[in-house]
C-alpha atoms as a PDB file:
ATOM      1  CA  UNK A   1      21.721 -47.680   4.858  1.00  0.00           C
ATOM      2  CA  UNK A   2      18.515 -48.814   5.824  1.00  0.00           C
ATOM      3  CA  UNK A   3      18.558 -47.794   9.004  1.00  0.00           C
ATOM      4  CA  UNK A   4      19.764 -44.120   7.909  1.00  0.00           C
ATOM      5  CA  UNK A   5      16.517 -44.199   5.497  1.00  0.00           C
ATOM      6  CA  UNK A   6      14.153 -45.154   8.101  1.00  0.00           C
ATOM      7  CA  UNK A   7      15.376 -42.469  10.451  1.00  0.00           C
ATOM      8  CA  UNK A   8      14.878 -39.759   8.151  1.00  0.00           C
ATOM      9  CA  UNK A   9      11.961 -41.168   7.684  1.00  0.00           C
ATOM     10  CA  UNK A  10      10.571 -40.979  11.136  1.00  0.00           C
ATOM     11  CA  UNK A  11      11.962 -37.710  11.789  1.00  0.00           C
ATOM     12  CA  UNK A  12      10.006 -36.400   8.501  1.00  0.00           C
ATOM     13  CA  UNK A  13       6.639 -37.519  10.023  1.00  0.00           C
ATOM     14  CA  UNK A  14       7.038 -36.356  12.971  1.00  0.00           C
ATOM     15  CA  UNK A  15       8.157 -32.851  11.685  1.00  0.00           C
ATOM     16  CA  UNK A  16       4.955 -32.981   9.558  1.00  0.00           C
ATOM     17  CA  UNK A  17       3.386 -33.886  12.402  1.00  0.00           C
ATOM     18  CA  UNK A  18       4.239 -31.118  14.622  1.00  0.00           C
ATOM     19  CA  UNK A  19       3.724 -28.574  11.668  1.00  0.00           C
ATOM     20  CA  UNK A  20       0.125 -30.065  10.721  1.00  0.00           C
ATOM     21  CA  UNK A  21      -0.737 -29.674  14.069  1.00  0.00           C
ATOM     22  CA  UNK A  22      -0.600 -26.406  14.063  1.00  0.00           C
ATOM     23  CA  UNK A  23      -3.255 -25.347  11.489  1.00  0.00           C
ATOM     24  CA  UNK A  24      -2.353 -21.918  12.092  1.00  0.00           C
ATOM     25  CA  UNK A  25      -2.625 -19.543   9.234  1.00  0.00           C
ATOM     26  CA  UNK A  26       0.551 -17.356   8.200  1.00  0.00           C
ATOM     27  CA  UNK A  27      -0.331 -13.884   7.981  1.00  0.00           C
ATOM     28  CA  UNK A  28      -0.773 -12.321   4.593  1.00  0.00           C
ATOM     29  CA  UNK A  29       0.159  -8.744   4.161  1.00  0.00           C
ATOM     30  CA  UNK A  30      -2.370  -6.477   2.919  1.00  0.00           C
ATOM     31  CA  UNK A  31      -0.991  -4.634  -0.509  1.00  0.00           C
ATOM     32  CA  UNK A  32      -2.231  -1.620  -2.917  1.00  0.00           C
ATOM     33  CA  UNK A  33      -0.632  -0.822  -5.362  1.00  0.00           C
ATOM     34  CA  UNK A  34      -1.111   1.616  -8.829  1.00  0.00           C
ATOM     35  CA  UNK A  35      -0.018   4.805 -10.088  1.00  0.00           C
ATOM     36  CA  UNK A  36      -0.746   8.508 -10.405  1.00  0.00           C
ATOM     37  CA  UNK A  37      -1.034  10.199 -13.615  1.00  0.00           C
ATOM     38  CA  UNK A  38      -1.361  13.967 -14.518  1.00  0.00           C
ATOM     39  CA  UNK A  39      -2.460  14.684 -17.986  1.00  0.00           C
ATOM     40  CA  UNK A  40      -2.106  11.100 -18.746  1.00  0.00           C
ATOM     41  CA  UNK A  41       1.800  11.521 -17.547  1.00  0.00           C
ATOM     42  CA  UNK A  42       3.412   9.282 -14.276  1.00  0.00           C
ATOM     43  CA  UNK A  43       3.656  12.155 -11.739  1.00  0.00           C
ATOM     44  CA  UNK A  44       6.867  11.842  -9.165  1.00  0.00           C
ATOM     45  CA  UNK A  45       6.389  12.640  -5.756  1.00  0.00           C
ATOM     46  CA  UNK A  46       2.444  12.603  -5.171  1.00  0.00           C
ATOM     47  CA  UNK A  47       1.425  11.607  -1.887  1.00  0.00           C
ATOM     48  CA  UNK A  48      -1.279   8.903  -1.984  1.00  0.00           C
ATOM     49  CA  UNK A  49      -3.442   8.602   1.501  1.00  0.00           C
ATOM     50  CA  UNK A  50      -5.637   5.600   1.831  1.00  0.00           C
ATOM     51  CA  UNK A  51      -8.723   6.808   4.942  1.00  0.00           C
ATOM     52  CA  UNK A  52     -10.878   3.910   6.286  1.00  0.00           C
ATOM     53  CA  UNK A  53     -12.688   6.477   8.480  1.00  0.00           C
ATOM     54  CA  UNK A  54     -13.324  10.024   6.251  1.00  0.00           C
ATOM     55  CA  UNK A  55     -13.339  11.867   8.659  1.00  0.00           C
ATOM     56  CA  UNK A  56     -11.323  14.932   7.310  1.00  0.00           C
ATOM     57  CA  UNK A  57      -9.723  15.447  10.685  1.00  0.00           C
ATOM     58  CA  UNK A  58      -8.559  11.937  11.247  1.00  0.00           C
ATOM     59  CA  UNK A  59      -4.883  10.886   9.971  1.00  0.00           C
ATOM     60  CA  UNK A  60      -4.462   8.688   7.412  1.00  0.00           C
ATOM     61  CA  UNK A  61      -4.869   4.866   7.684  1.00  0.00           C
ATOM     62  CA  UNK A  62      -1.875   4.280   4.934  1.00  0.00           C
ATOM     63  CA  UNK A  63       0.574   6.436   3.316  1.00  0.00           C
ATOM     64  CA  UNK A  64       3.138   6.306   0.412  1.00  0.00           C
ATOM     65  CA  UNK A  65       4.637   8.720  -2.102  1.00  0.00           C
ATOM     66  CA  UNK A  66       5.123   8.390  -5.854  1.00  0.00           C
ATOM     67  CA  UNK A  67       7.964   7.090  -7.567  1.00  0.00           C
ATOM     68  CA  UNK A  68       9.933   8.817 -10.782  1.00  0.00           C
ATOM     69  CA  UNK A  69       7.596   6.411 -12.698  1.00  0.00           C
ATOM     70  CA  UNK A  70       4.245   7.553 -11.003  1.00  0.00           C
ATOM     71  CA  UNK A  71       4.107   3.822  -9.103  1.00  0.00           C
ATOM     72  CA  UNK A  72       3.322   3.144  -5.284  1.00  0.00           C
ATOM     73  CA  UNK A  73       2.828   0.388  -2.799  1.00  0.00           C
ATOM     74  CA  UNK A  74       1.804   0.677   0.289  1.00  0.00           C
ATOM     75  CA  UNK A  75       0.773  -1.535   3.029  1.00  0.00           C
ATOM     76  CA  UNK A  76      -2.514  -1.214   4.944  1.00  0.00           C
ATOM     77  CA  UNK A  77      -3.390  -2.663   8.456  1.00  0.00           C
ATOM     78  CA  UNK A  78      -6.807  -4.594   7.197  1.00  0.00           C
ATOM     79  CA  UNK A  79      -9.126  -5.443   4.617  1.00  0.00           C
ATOM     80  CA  UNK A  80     -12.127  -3.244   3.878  1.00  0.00           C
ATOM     81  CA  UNK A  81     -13.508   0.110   2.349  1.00  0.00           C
ATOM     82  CA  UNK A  82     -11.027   3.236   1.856  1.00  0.00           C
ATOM     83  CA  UNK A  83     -10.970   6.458   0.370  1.00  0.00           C
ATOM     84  CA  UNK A  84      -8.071   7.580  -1.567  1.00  0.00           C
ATOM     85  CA  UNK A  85      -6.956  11.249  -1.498  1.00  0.00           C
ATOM     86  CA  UNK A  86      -3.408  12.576  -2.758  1.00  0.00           C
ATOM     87  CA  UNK A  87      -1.662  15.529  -3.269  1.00  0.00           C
ATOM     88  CA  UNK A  88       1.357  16.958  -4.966  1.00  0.00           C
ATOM     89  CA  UNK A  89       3.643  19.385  -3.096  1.00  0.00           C
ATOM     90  CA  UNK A  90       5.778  21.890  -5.028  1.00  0.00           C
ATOM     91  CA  UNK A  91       9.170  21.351  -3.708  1.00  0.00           C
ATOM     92  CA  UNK A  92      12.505  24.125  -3.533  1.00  0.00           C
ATOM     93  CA  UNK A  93      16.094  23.548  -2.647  1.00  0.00           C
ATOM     94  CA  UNK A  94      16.979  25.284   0.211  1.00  0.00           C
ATOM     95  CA  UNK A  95      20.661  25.580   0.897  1.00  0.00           C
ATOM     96  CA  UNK A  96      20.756  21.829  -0.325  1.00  0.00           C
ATOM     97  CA  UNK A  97      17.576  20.438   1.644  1.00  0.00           C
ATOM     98  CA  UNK A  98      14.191  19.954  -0.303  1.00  0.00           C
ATOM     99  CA  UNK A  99      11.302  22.039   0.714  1.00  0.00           C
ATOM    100  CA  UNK A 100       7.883  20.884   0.336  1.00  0.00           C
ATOM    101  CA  UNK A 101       5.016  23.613  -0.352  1.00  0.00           C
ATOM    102  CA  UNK A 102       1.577  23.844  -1.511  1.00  0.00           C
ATOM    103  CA  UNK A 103      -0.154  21.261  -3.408  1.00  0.00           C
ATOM    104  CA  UNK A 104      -0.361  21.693  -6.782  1.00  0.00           C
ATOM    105  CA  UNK A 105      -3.688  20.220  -7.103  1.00  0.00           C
ATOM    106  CA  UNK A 106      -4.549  23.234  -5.193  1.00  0.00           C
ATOM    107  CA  UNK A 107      -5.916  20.729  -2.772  1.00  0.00           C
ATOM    108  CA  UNK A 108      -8.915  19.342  -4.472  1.00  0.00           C
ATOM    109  CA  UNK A 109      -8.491  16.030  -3.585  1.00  0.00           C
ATOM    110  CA  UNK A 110      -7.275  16.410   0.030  1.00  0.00           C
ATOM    111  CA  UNK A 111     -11.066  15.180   1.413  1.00  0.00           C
ATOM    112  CA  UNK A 112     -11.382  12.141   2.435  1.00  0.00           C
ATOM    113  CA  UNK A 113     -15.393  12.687   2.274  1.00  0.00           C
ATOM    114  CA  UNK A 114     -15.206  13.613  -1.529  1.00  0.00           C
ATOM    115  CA  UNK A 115     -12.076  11.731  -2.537  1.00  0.00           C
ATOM    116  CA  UNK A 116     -10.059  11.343  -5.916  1.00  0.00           C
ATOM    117  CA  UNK A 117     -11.156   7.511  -5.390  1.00  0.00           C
ATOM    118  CA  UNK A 118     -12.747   5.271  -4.007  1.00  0.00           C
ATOM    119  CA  UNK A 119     -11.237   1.626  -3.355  1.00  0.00           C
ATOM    120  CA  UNK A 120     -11.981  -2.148  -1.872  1.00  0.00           C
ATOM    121  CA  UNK A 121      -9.352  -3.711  -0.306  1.00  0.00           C
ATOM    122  CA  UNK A 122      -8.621  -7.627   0.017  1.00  0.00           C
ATOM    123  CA  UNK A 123      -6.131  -9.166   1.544  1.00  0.00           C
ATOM    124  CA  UNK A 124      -3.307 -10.306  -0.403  1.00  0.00           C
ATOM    125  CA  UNK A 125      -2.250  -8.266  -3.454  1.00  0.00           C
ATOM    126  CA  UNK A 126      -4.311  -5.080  -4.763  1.00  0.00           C
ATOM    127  CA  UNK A 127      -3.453  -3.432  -8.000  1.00  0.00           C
ATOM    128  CA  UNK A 128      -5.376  -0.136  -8.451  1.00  0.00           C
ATOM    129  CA  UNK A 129      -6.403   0.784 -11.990  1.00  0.00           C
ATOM    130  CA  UNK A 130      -4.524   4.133 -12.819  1.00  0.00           C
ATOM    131  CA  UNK A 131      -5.482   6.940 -10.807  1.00  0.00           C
ATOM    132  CA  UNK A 132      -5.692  10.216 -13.472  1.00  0.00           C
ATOM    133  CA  UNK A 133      -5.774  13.425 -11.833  1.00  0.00           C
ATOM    134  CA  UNK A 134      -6.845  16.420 -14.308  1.00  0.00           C
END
């Protein structure tokens, strides 16, 4: 028995070893979170675009949609500065397929340069307070 002890033993150091030699960092994924609200109501389906750059030409840097409950997550590529626009298509069904039209914020908040809000990201975990669109 002892020598079954002092074997695990070894082979414990030298796995701590091996990992402590590697003072690599594990990546953390970079979270936001919140919810949409119209006329202080969770609003399904709102698309909520996180911009880095504003340029209103450029794509979005992050993109998620609303949940029944007015929640999102979405993941974003780094840290920093963003501007968040959204908007809220009307949808039809169409011969069983969903059909998205215009927004029914009539696109107010569409501009990344004069956006609905304006956020700081850190890595990790990021829980927006409510975003309330009138």
């Amino acid at each position: 028995m002892g020598n079954s002890v002092s074997g695990f033993v070894a082979v414990l150091v030298a796995t701590a070893a091996l990992n402590g030699g590697c003072n690599k960092a594990v990546p953390t994924e970079t979270l936001v979170s919140g919810v949409v609200r119209f006329r202080k109501k969770p609003a399904d389906g709102v698309y909520v675009l996180l911009h880095k750059d504003r340029n209103p030409d450029a794509a979005a840097d992050a993109t998620a949609r609303t949940g029944k409950d007015g929640t999102f997550v979405v993941s974003v590529s780094e840290p920093g500065a963003y501007a968040v626009t959204v908007f809220w298509p009307t949808t039809t069904n169409v011969d069983g397929s969903v059909e998205e039209g215009a927004d029914r914020f009539n696109y107010r908040y569409r501009d990344p340069q004069q956006p609905l809000a304006e956020i700081d990201v850190h890595e990790g975990s990021n829980q927006l307070e409510p975003l309330e669109v009138k």
